[in-house]
Protein backbone atom coordinates (compact mmCIF):
# COMPACT_ATOMS: atom_id res chain seq x y z
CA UNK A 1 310.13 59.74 40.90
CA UNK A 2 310.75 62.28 38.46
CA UNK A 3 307.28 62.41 37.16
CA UNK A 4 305.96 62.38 40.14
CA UNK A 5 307.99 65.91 41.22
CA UNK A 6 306.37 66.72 37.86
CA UNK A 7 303.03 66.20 38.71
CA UNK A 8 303.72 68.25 42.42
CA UNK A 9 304.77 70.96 40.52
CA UNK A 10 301.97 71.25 38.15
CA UNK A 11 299.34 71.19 40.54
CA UNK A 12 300.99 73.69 43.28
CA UNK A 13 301.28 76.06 40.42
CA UNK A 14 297.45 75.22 39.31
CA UNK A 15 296.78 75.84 42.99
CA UNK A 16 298.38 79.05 42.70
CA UNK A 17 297.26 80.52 39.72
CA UNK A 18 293.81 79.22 41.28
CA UNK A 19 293.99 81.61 43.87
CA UNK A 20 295.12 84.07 42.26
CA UNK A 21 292.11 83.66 39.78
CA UNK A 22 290.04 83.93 42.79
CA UNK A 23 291.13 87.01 44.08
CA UNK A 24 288.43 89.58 43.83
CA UNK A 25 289.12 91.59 40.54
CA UNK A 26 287.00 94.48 41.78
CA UNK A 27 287.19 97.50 39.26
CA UNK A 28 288.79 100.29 41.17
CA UNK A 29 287.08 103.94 41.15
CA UNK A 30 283.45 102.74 41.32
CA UNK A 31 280.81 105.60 41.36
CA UNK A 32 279.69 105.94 44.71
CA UNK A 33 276.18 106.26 43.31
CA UNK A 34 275.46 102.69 42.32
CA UNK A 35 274.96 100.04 45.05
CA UNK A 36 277.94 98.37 46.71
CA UNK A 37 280.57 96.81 44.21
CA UNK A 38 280.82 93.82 46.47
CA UNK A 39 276.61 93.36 45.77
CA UNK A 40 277.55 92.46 42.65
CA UNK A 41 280.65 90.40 42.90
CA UNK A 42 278.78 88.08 44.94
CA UNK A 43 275.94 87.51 42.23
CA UNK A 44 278.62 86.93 39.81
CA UNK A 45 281.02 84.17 41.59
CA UNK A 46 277.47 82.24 42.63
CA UNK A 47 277.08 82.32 38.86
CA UNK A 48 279.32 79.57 37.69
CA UNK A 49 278.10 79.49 34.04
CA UNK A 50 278.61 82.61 33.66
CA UNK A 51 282.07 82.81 35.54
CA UNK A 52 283.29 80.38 32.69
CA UNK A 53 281.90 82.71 29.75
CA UNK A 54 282.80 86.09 31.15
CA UNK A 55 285.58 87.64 33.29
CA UNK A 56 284.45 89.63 36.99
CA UNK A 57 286.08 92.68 35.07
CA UNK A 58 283.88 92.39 31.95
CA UNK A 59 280.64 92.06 34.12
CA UNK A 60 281.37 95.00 36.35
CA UNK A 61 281.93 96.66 33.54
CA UNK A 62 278.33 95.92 32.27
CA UNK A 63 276.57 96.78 35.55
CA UNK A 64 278.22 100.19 35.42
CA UNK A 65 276.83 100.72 31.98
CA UNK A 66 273.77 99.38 33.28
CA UNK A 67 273.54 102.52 35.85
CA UNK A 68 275.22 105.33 33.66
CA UNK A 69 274.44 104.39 30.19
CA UNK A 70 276.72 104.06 27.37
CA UNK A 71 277.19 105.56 23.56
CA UNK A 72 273.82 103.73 22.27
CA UNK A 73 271.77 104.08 25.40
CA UNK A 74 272.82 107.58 26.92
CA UNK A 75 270.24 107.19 29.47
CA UNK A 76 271.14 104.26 32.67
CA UNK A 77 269.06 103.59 35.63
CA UNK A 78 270.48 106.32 37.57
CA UNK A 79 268.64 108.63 35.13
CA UNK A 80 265.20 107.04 35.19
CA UNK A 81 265.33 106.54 39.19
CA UNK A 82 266.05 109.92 39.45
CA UNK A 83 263.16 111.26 37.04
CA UNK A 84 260.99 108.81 38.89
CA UNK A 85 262.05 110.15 41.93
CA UNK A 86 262.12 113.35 41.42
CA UNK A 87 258.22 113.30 40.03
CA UNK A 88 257.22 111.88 43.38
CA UNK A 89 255.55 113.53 45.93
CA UNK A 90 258.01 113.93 49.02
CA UNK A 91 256.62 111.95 51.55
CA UNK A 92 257.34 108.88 49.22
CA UNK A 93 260.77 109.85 47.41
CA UNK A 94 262.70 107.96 49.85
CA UNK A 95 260.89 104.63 50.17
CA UNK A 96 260.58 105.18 45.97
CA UNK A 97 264.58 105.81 46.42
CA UNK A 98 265.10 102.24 47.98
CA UNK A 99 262.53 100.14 45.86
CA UNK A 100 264.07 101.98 42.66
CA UNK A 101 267.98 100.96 44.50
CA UNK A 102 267.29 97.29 45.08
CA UNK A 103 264.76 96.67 42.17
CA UNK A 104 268.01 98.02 39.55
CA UNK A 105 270.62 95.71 41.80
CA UNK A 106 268.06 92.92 40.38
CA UNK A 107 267.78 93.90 37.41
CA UNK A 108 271.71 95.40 36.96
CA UNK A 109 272.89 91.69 38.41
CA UNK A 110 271.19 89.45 35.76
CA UNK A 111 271.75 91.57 32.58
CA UNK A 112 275.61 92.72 33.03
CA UNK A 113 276.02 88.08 32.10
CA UNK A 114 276.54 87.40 28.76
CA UNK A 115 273.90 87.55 26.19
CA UNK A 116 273.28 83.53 26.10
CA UNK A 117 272.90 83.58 29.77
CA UNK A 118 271.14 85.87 30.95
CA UNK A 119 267.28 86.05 31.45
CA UNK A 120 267.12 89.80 30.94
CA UNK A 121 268.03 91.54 27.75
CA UNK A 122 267.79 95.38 26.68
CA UNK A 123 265.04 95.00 24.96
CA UNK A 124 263.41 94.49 28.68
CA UNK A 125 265.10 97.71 29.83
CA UNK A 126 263.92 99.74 27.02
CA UNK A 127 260.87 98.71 27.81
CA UNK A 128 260.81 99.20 31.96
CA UNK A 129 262.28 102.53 31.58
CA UNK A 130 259.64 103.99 29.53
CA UNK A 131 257.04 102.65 31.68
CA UNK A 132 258.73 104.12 34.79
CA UNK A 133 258.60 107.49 32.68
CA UNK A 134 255.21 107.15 31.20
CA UNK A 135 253.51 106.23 34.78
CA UNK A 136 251.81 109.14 36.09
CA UNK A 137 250.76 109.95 39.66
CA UNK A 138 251.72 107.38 42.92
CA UNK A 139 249.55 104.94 42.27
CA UNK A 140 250.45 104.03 38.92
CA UNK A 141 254.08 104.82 39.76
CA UNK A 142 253.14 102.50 42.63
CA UNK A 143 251.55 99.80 40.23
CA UNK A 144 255.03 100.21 37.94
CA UNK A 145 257.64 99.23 39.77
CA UNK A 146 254.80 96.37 41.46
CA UNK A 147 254.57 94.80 37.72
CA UNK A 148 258.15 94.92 37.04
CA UNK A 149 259.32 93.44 40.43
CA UNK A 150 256.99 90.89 40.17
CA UNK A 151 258.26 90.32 36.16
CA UNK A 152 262.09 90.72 37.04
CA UNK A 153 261.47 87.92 40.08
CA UNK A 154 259.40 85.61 37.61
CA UNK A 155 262.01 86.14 34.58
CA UNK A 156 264.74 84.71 37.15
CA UNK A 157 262.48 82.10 38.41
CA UNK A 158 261.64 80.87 35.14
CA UNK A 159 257.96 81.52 35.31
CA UNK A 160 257.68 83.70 33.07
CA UNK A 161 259.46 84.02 29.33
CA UNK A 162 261.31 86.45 27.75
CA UNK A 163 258.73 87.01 24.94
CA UNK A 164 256.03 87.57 27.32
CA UNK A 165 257.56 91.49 28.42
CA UNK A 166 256.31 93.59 25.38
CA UNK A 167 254.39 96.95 25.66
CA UNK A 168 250.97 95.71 25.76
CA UNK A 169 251.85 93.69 28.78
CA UNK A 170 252.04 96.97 30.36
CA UNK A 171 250.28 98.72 28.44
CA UNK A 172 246.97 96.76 29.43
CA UNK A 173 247.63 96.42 33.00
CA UNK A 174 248.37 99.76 34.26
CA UNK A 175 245.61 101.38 31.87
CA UNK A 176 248.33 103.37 29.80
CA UNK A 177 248.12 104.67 26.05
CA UNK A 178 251.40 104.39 25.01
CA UNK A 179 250.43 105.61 21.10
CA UNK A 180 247.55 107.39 21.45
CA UNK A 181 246.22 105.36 19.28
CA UNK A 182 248.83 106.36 16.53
C-alpha cells in the first residue's frame, strides 16, 4: 500500500504543477498599441511543438520585439504600418490601418516560435518592410500588402518555401527597381 500512496502523491502533485503550468503567463504591461495579448496566447498554446521548445514568456517577448523593434532592428512593424499609413491617402488610412493590424498578428504569431519552427524568419521581414516602404501610390501599396498576404498564408500552408521570398519575387511582380540598376 505504501507505493501505492506513493504513486497518489506523485501524480496529484504532477496534476498540480500541471495547472499551474497552464495558467496563462501573460507578460504584464503590454503596449496598448499591438493587438490583444490574448491573440497571441492562443496561437501559441495551439502550437504544441513549439510549447515544448519555448516558454509563453519567451514568445511574448518575441512578438513585442516583433512590433517595436529591438537593438539590431530599431525599426518593428509599428514603424512601417505607420509610414505606410501615414503615406496613404485618407479615405483609405483606416481600412490600410486594419489590413496592416491583422496582416502583422500573422506575421508577429509565426515568427516570435523558435528559429527551427517557425516558417517565417527575419530575413522575410527585412524583406516585407522594405517593400511596404518602397511601394508608391494605392495601387501598388494595394498590390503590397496583396503579395505578402497571399505569401504569409502560403508560407503557413506549406505551399510555398522559404527560399522562394527574395527581392526579385517582388521586385518583378509589382514592377519595382529596387537598385536602379546599381
Amino acid at each position: 500500500m505504501p507505493m501505492l500512496g506513493m504513486v497518489k502523491y506523485g501524480l496529484i502533485s504532477f496534476l498540480g504543477l500541471t495547472l499551474c503550468a497552464c495558467r496563462s503567463a501573460d507578460l504584464p504591461n503590454w503596449p496598448s498599441e499591438l493587438p490583444e495579448q490574448h491573440y497571441f496566447v492562443s496561437a501559441y498554446q495551439s502550437d504544441i511543438e513549439n510549447k515544448a521548445d519555448q516558454s509563453q514568456q519567451e514568445y511574448l517577448r518575441w512578438v513585442i520585439s516583433f512590433y517595436e523593434g529591438n537593438l539590431m532592428v530599431p525599426t518593428g512593424w509599428l514603424y512601417i504600418q505607420d509610414i505606410v499609413v501615414r503615406s496613404a491617402r485618407p479615405e483609405r488610412k483606416e481600412e490600410l490601418e486594419i489590413h496592416l493590424t491583422a496582416l502583422g498578428g500573422k506575421i508577429a504569431a509565426e515568427w516570435a516560435k523558435t528559429n527551427e519552427l517557425r516558417a517565417i524568419d527575419s530575413r522575410m521581414l527585412g524583406i516585407w518592410g522594405s517593400m511596404l516602404q518602397l511601394a508608391k501610390g494605392p495601387e501598388q501599396q494595394h498590390e503590397t500588402i496583396q503579395l505578402i498576404s497571399e505569401d504569409v498564408s502560403s508560407l503557413l500552408d506549406k505551399d510555398l518555401l522559404a527560399e522562394e521570398i527574395q527581392d526579385a519575387r517582388y521586385e518583378q511582380r509589382l514592377g519595382l527597381q529596387l537598385f536602379d540598376n546599381f
